[in-house]
Protein backbone atom coordinates (compact mmCIF):
# COMPACT_ATOMS: atom_id res chain seq x y z
CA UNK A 1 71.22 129.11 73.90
CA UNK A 2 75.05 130.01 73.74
CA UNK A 3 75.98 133.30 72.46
CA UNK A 4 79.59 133.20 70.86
CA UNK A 5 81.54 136.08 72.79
CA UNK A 6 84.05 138.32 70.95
CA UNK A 7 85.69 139.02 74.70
CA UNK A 8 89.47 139.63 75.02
CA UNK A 9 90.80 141.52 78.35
CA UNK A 10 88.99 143.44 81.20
CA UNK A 11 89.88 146.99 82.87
CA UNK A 12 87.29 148.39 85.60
CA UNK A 13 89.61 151.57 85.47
CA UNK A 14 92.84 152.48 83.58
CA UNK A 15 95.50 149.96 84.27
CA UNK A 16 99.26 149.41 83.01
CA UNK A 17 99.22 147.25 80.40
CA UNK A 18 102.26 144.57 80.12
CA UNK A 19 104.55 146.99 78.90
CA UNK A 20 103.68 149.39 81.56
CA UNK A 21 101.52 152.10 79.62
CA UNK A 22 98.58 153.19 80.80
CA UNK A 23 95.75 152.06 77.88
CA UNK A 24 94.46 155.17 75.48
CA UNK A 25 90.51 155.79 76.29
CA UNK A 26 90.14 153.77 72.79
CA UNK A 27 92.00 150.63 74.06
CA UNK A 28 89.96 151.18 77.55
CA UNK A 29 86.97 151.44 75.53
CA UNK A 30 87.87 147.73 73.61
CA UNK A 31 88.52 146.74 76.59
CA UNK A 32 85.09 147.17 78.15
CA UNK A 33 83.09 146.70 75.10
CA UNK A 34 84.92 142.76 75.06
CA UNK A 35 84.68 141.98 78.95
CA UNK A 36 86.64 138.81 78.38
CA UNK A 37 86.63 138.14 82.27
CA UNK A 38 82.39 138.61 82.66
CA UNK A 39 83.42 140.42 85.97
CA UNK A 40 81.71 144.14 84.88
CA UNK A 41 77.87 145.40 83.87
CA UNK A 42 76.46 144.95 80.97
CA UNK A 43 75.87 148.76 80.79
CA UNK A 44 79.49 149.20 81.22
CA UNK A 45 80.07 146.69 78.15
CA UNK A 46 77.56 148.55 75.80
CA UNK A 47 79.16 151.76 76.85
CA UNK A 48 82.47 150.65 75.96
CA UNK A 49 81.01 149.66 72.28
CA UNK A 50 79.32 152.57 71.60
CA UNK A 51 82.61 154.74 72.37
CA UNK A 52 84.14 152.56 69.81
CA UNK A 53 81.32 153.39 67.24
CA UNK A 54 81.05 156.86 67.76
CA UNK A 55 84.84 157.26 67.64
CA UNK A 56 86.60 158.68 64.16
CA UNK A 57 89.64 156.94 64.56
CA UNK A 58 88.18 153.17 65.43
CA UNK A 59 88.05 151.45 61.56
CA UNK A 60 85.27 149.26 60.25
CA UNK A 61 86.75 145.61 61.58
CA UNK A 62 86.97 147.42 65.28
CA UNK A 63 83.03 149.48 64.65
CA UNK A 64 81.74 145.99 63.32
CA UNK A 65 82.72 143.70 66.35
CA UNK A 66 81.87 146.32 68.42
CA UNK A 67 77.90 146.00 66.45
CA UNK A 68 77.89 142.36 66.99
CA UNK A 69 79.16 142.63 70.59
CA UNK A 70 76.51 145.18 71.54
CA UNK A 71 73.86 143.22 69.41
CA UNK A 72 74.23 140.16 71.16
CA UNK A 73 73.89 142.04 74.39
CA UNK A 74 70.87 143.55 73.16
CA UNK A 75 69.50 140.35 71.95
CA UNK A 76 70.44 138.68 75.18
CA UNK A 77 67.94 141.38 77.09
CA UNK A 78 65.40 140.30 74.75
CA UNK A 79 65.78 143.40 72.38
CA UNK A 80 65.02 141.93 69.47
CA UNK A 81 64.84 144.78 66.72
CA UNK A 82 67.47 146.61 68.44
CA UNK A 83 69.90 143.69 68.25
CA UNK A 84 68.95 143.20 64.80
CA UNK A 85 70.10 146.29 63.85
CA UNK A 86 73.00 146.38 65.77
CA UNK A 87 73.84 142.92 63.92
CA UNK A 88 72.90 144.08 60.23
CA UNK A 89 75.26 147.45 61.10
CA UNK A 90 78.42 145.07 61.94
CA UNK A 91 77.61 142.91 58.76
CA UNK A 92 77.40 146.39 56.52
CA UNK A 93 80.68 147.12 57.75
CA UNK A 94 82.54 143.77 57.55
CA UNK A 95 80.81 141.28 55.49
CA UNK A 96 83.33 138.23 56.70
CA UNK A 97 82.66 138.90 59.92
CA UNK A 98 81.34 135.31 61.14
CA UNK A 99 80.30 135.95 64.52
CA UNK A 100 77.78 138.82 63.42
CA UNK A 101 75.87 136.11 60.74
CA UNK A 102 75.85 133.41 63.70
CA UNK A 103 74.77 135.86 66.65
CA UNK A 104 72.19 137.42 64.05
CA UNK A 105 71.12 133.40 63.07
CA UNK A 106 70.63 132.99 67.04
CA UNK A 107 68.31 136.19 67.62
CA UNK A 108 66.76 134.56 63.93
CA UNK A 109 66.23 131.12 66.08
CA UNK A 110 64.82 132.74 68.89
CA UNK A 111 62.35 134.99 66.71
CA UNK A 112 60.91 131.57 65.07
CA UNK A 113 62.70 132.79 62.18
CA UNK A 114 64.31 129.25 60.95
CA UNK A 115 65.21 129.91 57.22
CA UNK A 116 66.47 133.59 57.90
CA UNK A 117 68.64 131.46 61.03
CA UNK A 118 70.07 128.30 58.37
CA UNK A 119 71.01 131.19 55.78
CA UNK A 120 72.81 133.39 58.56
CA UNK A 121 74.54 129.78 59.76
CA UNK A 122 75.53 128.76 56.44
CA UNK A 123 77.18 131.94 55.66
CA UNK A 124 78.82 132.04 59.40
CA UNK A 125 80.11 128.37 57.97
CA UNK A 126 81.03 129.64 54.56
CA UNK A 127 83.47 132.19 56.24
CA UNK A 128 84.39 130.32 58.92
CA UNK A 129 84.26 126.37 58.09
CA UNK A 130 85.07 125.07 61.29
CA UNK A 131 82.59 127.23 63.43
CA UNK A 132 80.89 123.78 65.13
CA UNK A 133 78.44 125.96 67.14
CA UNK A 134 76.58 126.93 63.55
CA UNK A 135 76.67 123.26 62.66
CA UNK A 136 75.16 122.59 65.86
CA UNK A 137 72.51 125.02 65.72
CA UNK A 138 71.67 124.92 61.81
CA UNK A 139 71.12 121.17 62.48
CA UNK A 140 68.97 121.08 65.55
CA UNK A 141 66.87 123.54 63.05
CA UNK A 142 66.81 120.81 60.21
CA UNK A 143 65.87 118.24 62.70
CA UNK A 144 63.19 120.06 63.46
CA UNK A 145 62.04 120.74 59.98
CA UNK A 146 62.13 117.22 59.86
CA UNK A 147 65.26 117.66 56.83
CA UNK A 148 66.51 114.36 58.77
CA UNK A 149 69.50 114.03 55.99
CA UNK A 150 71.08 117.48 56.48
CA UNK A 151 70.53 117.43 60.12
CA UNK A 152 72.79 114.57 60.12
CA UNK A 153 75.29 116.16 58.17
CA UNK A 154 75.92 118.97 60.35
CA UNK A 155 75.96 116.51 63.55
CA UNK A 156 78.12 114.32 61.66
CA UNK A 157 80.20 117.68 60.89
CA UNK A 158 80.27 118.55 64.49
CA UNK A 159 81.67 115.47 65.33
CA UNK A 160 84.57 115.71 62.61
CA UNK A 161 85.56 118.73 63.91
CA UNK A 162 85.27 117.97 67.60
CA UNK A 163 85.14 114.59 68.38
CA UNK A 164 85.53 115.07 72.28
CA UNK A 165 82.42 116.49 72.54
CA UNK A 166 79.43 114.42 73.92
CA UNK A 167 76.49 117.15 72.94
CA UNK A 168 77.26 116.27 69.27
CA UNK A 169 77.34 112.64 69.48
CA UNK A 170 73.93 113.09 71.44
CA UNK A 171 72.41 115.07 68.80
CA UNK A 172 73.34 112.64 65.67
CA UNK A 173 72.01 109.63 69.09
CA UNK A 174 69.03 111.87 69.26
CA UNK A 175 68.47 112.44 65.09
CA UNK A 176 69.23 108.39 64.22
CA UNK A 177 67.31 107.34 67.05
CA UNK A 178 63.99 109.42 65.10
CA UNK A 179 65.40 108.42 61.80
CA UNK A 180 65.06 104.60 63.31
CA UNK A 181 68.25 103.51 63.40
CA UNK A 182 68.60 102.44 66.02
CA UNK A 183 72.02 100.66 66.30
CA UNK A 184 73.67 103.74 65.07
CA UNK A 185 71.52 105.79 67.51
CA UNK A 186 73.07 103.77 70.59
CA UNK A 187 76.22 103.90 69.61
CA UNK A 188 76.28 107.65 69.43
CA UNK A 189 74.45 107.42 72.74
CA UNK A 190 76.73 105.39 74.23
CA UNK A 191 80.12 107.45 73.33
CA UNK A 192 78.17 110.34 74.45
CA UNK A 193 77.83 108.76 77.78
CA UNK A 194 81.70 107.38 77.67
CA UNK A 195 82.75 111.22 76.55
CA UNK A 196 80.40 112.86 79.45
CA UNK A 197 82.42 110.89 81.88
């Protein structure tokens, strides 16, 4: 399962920044809560975030990535109900917030959660139409549910909106293939193999 990052830049310490400032403890703390690079602890990242929370003058866009950043950590170390909350705090404080509804759909998913997970992935789209991951993901759950017709239309919209990738020709292969047809299904299968290339 992917996890959609909300990473931008990476300091271990204080560093100049480009215009040859050293970063505030707030920007250090962004910094660290976003790890863009992957290169530093995950305690260091959820210590960065909760600086950011606890901080008076951090406003509610900043405090509610800094939720959903620290949620999907949480959720990543399998802590469910902690990432949950974590999730539902970002979503308090910035209801348009896409990532939060999709990272909160994915710890849905993985909690056998489904229809919580398709109503956090069609509000993620509803905010964010051209989020492909939550097409991906709310359609693997309708293919499951064996909702064969709106399975296909997210796989279909996956496609539209990034035709270069084989994954999502595989999944509508996968779906038509089931559906029985068959025709359709190797074609998909067969640009999926062209794409993977």
């Amino acid at each position: 399962m992917s996890w959609l990052m909300l990473l931008a830049a990476l300091i271990a310490d204080p560093q100049p920044t480009a215009s040859g400032d050293v970063p505030t403890a707030q920007e250090a703390n962004w910094m660290l809560c976003r790890n863009e690079k992957g290169t530093i602890s995950v305690g260091d990242e959820i210590k960065g975030c909760e600086a950011l929370i606890a901080a008076n003058d951090v406003d509610n866009e900043i405090k509610a990535i800094a939720h959903t950043n620290r949620g999907m950590l949480m959720g990543q170390m399998s802590f469910f109900e902690t990432a949950k909350s974590e999730l539902d705090e970002a979503i308090r404080l910035d209801p348009k917030l896409a990532p939060a509804y999709y990272n909160r759909a994915l710890l849905f998913a993985a909690t056998d959660d489904p229809k919580s997970a398709v109503d956090d992935y069609s509000m993620a789209i509803s905010i964010l139409p051209k989020m492909v991951e939550a097409y991906v993901n709310r359609g693997i759950i309708y293919a499951k549910s064996d909702q064969s017709a709106l399975a296909l239309a997210d796989f279909s919209k996956a496609i539209e909106l990034e035709p270069g990738n084989a994954d999502n020709y595989e999944n509508r292969g996968q779906l038509l293939h089931k559906m029985g047809r068959v025709t359709e299904a190797m074609a998909d299968m067969h640009m999926a193999m062209e794409l993977a290339k």
